[in-house]
Protein backbone atom coordinates (compact mmCIF):
# COMPACT_ATOMS: atom_id res chain seq x y z
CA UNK A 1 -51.08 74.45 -54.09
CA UNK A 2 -54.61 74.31 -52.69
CA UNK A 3 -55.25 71.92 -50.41
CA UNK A 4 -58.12 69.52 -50.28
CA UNK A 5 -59.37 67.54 -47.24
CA UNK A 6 -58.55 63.77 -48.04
CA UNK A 7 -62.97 63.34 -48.15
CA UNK A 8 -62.89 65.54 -51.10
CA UNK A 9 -60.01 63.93 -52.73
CA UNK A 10 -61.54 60.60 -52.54
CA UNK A 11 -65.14 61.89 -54.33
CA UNK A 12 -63.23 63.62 -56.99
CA UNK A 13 -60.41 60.90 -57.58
CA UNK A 14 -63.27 58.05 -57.40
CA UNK A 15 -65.44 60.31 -59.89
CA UNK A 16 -62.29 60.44 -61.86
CA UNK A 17 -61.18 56.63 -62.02
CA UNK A 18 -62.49 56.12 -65.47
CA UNK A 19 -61.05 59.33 -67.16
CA UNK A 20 -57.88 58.35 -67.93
CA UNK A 21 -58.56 54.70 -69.30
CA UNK A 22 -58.47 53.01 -72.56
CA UNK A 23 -62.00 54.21 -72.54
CA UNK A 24 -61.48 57.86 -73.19
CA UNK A 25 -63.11 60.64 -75.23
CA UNK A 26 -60.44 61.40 -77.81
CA UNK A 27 -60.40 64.86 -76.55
CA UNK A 28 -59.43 64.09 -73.26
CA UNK A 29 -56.67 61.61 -74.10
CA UNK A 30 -54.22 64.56 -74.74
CA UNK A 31 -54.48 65.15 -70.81
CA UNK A 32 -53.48 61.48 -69.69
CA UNK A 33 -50.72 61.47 -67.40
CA UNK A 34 -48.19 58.54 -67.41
CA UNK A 35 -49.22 55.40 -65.83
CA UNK A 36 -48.04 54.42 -62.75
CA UNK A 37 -49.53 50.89 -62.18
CA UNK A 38 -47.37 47.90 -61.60
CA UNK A 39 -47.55 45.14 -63.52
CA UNK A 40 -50.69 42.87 -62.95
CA UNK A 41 -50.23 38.93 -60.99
CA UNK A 42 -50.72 35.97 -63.64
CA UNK A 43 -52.76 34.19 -60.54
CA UNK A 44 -56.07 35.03 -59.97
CA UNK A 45 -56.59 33.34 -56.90
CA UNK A 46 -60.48 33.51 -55.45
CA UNK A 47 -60.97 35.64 -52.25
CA UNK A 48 -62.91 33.72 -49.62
CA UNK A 49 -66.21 35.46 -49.11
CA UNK A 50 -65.62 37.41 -46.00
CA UNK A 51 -66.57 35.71 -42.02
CA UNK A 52 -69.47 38.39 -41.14
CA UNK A 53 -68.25 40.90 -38.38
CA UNK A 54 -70.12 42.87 -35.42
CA UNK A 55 -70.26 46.20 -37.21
CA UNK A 56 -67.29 48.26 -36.21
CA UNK A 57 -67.61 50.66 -33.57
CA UNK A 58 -69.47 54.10 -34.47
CA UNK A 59 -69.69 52.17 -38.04
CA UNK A 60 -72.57 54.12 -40.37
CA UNK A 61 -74.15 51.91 -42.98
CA UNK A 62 -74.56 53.81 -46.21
CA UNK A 63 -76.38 52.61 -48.92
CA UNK A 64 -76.56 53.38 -52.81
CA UNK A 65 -80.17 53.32 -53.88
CA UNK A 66 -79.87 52.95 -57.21
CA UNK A 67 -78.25 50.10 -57.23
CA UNK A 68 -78.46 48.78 -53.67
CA UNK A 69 -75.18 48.49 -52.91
CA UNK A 70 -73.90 48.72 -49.08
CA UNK A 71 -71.07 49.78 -47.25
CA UNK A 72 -70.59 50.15 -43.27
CA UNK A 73 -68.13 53.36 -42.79
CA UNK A 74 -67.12 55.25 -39.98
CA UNK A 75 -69.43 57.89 -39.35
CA UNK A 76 -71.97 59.10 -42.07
CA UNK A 77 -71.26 59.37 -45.29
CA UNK A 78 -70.33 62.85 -47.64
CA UNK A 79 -72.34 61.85 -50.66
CA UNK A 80 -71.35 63.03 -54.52
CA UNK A 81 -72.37 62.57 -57.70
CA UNK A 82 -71.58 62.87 -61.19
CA UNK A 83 -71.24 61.86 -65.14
CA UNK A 84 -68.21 60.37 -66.10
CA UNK A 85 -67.07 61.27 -69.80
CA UNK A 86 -67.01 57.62 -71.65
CA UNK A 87 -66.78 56.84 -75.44
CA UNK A 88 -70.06 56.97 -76.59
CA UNK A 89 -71.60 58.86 -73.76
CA UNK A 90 -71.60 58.96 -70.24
CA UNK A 91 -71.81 57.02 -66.76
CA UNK A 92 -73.41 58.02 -63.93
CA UNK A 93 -71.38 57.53 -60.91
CA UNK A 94 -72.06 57.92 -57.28
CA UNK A 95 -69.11 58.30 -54.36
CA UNK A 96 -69.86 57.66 -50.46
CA UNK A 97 -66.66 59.25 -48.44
CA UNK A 98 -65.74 60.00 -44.82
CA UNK A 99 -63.00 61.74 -43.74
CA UNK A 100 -61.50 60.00 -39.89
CA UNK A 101 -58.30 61.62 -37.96
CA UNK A 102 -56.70 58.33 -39.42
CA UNK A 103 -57.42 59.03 -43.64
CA UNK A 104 -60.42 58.99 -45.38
CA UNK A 105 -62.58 55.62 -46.95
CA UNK A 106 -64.80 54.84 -48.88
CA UNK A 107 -66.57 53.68 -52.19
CA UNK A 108 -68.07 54.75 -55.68
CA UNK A 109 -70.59 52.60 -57.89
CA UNK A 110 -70.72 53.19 -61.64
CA UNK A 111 -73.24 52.78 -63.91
CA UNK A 112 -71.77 50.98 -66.37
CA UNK A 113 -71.21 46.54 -67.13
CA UNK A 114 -67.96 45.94 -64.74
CA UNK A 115 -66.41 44.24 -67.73
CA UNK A 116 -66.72 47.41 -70.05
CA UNK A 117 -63.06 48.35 -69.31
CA UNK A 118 -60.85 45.87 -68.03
CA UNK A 119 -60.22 46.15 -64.29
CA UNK A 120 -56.41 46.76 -64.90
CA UNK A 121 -57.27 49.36 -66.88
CA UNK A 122 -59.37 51.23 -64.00
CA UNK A 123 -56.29 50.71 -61.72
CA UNK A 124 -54.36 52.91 -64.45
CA UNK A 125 -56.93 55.54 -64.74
CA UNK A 126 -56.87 55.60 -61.12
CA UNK A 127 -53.02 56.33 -60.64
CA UNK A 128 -53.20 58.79 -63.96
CA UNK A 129 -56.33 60.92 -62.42
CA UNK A 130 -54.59 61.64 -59.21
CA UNK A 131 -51.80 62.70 -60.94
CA UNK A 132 -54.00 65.00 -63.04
CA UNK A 133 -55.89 66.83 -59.72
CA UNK A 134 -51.96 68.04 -58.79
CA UNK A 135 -52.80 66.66 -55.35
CA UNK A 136 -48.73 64.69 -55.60
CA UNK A 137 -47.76 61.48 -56.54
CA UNK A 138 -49.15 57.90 -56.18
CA UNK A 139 -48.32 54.07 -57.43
CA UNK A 140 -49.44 51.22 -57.37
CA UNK A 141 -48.03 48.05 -55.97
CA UNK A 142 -48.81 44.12 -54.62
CA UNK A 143 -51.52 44.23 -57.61
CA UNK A 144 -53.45 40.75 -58.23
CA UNK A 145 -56.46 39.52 -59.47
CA UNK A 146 -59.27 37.70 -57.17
CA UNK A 147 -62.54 37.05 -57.55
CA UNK A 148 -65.20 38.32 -54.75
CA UNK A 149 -68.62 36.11 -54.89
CA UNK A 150 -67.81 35.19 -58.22
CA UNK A 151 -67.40 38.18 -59.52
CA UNK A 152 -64.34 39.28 -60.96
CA UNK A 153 -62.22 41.64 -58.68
CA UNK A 154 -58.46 43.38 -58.41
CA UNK A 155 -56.62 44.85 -55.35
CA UNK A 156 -53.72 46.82 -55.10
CA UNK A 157 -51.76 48.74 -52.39
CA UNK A 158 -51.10 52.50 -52.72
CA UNK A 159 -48.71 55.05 -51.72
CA UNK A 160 -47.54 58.08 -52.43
CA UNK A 161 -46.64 61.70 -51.32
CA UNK A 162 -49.52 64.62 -50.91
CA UNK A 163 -49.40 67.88 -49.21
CA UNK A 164 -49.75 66.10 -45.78
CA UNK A 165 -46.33 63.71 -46.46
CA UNK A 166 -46.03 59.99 -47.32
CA UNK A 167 -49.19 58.16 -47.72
CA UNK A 168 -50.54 54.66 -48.12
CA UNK A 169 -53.78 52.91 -48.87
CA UNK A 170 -55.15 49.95 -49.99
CA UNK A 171 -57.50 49.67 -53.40
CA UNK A 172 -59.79 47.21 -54.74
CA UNK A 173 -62.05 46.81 -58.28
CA UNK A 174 -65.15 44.71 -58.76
CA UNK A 175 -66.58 43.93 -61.90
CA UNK A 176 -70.32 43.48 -61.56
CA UNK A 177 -72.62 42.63 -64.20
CA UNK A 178 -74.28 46.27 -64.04
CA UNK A 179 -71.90 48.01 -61.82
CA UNK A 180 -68.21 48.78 -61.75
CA UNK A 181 -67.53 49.02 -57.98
CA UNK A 182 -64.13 50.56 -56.39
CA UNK A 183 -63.60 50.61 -52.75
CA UNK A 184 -60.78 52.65 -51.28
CA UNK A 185 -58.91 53.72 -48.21
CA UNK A 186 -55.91 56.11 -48.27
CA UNK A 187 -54.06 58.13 -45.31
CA UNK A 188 -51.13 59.06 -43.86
CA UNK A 189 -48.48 56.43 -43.57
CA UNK A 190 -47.85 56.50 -40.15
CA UNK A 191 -51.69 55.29 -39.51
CA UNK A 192 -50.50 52.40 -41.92
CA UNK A 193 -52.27 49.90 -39.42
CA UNK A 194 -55.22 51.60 -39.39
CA UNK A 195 -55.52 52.20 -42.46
CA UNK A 196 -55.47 48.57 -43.06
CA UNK A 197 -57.89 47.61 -40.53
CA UNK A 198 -60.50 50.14 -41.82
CA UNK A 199 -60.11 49.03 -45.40
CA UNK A 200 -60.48 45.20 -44.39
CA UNK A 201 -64.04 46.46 -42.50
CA UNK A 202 -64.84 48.45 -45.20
CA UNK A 203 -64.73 45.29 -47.61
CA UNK A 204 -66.27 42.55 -45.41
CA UNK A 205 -68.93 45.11 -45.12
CA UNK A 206 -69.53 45.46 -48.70
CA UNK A 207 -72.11 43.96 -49.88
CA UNK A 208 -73.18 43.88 -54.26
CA UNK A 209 -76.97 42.34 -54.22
């Protein structure tokens, strides 16, 4: 198996996300791989709008011009972009990664109405696309629906087993009215903590105009 730093799994799973949705090209669906995602909370309880934080230490704020969108990460950013296959076309969509000792985080806008596939349904084609890059296995757990400024918005935990052991991470979706936004951190479990406390920076940091 060929191994890929966790930065370049992140741009190609976040390029990926929407691949393996309701949403497909009929001539992809054949590669699908089984869902993974757990079943979805009833509640959709609003998420407070995040108490503003000094920037984290060594924190690099990146910035996606076309849209505006803003993220402080952990050093500077590995840039990627692409063209998601959708029915009817395509979507442009742009990932910000950076690899740490502790995992890798980030997040990917896409050009596309947030509401165009339901946000569960991103989740799925999430789990599905890592299964399809061969990079080992993943779920999805402690899913629920929130709302972030308004705006419609799902989180989920991850783990799973790559070529570096057991891994965990932390997931969310927002549905903009232009944008469908997905921020993500994943890593080895036994940064666990870390992991955690770079994904909660990376979303009080994240800012939609």
């Amino acid at each position: 198996m060929t191994h890929r730093s966790r930065t370049q799994r992140l741009a190609l799973l976040s390029a990926s996300t929407a691949l393996a949705t309701g949403a497909l090209l009929p001539s992809a669906t054949a590669f699908a791989a089984p869902a993974h995602a757990a079943a979805v909370a009833i509640a959709a309880a609003p998420t407070p709008t995040p108490t503003p934080t000094q920037p984290a230490q060594g924190a690099v704020k990146a910035t996606d011009p076309p849209s505006g969108i803003t993220a402080e990460l952990p050093g500077k950013a590995e840039v990627r972009m692409g063209a998601v296959p959708m029915e009817g076309g395509s979507v442009d969509a742009r990932v910000y990664g950076v690899e740490t000792p502790g995992g890798a985080t980030g997040f990917a806008v896409y050009d596309m109405p947030g509401d165009r596939i339901p946000l569960e349904d991103a989740l799925k084609g999430f789990i599905d696309a890592y299964g399809l890059t061969g990079g080992g296995t993943l779920t999805s757990d402690n899913v629920r629906k929130t709302t972030v400024d308004g705006r419609p918005a799902l989180d989920a935990s991850l783990s799973g087993e790559d070529a570096d052991g057991a891994a965990v991470g932390s997931i969310r979706f927002i549905s903009d009215d232009d944008h469908l936004v997905m921020a993500l951190t994943y890593g080895p479990e036994a940064k666990e903590k870390d992991l955690k406390e770079m994904h909660q920076q990376l979303l009080s940091s994240l800012t939609i105009p």
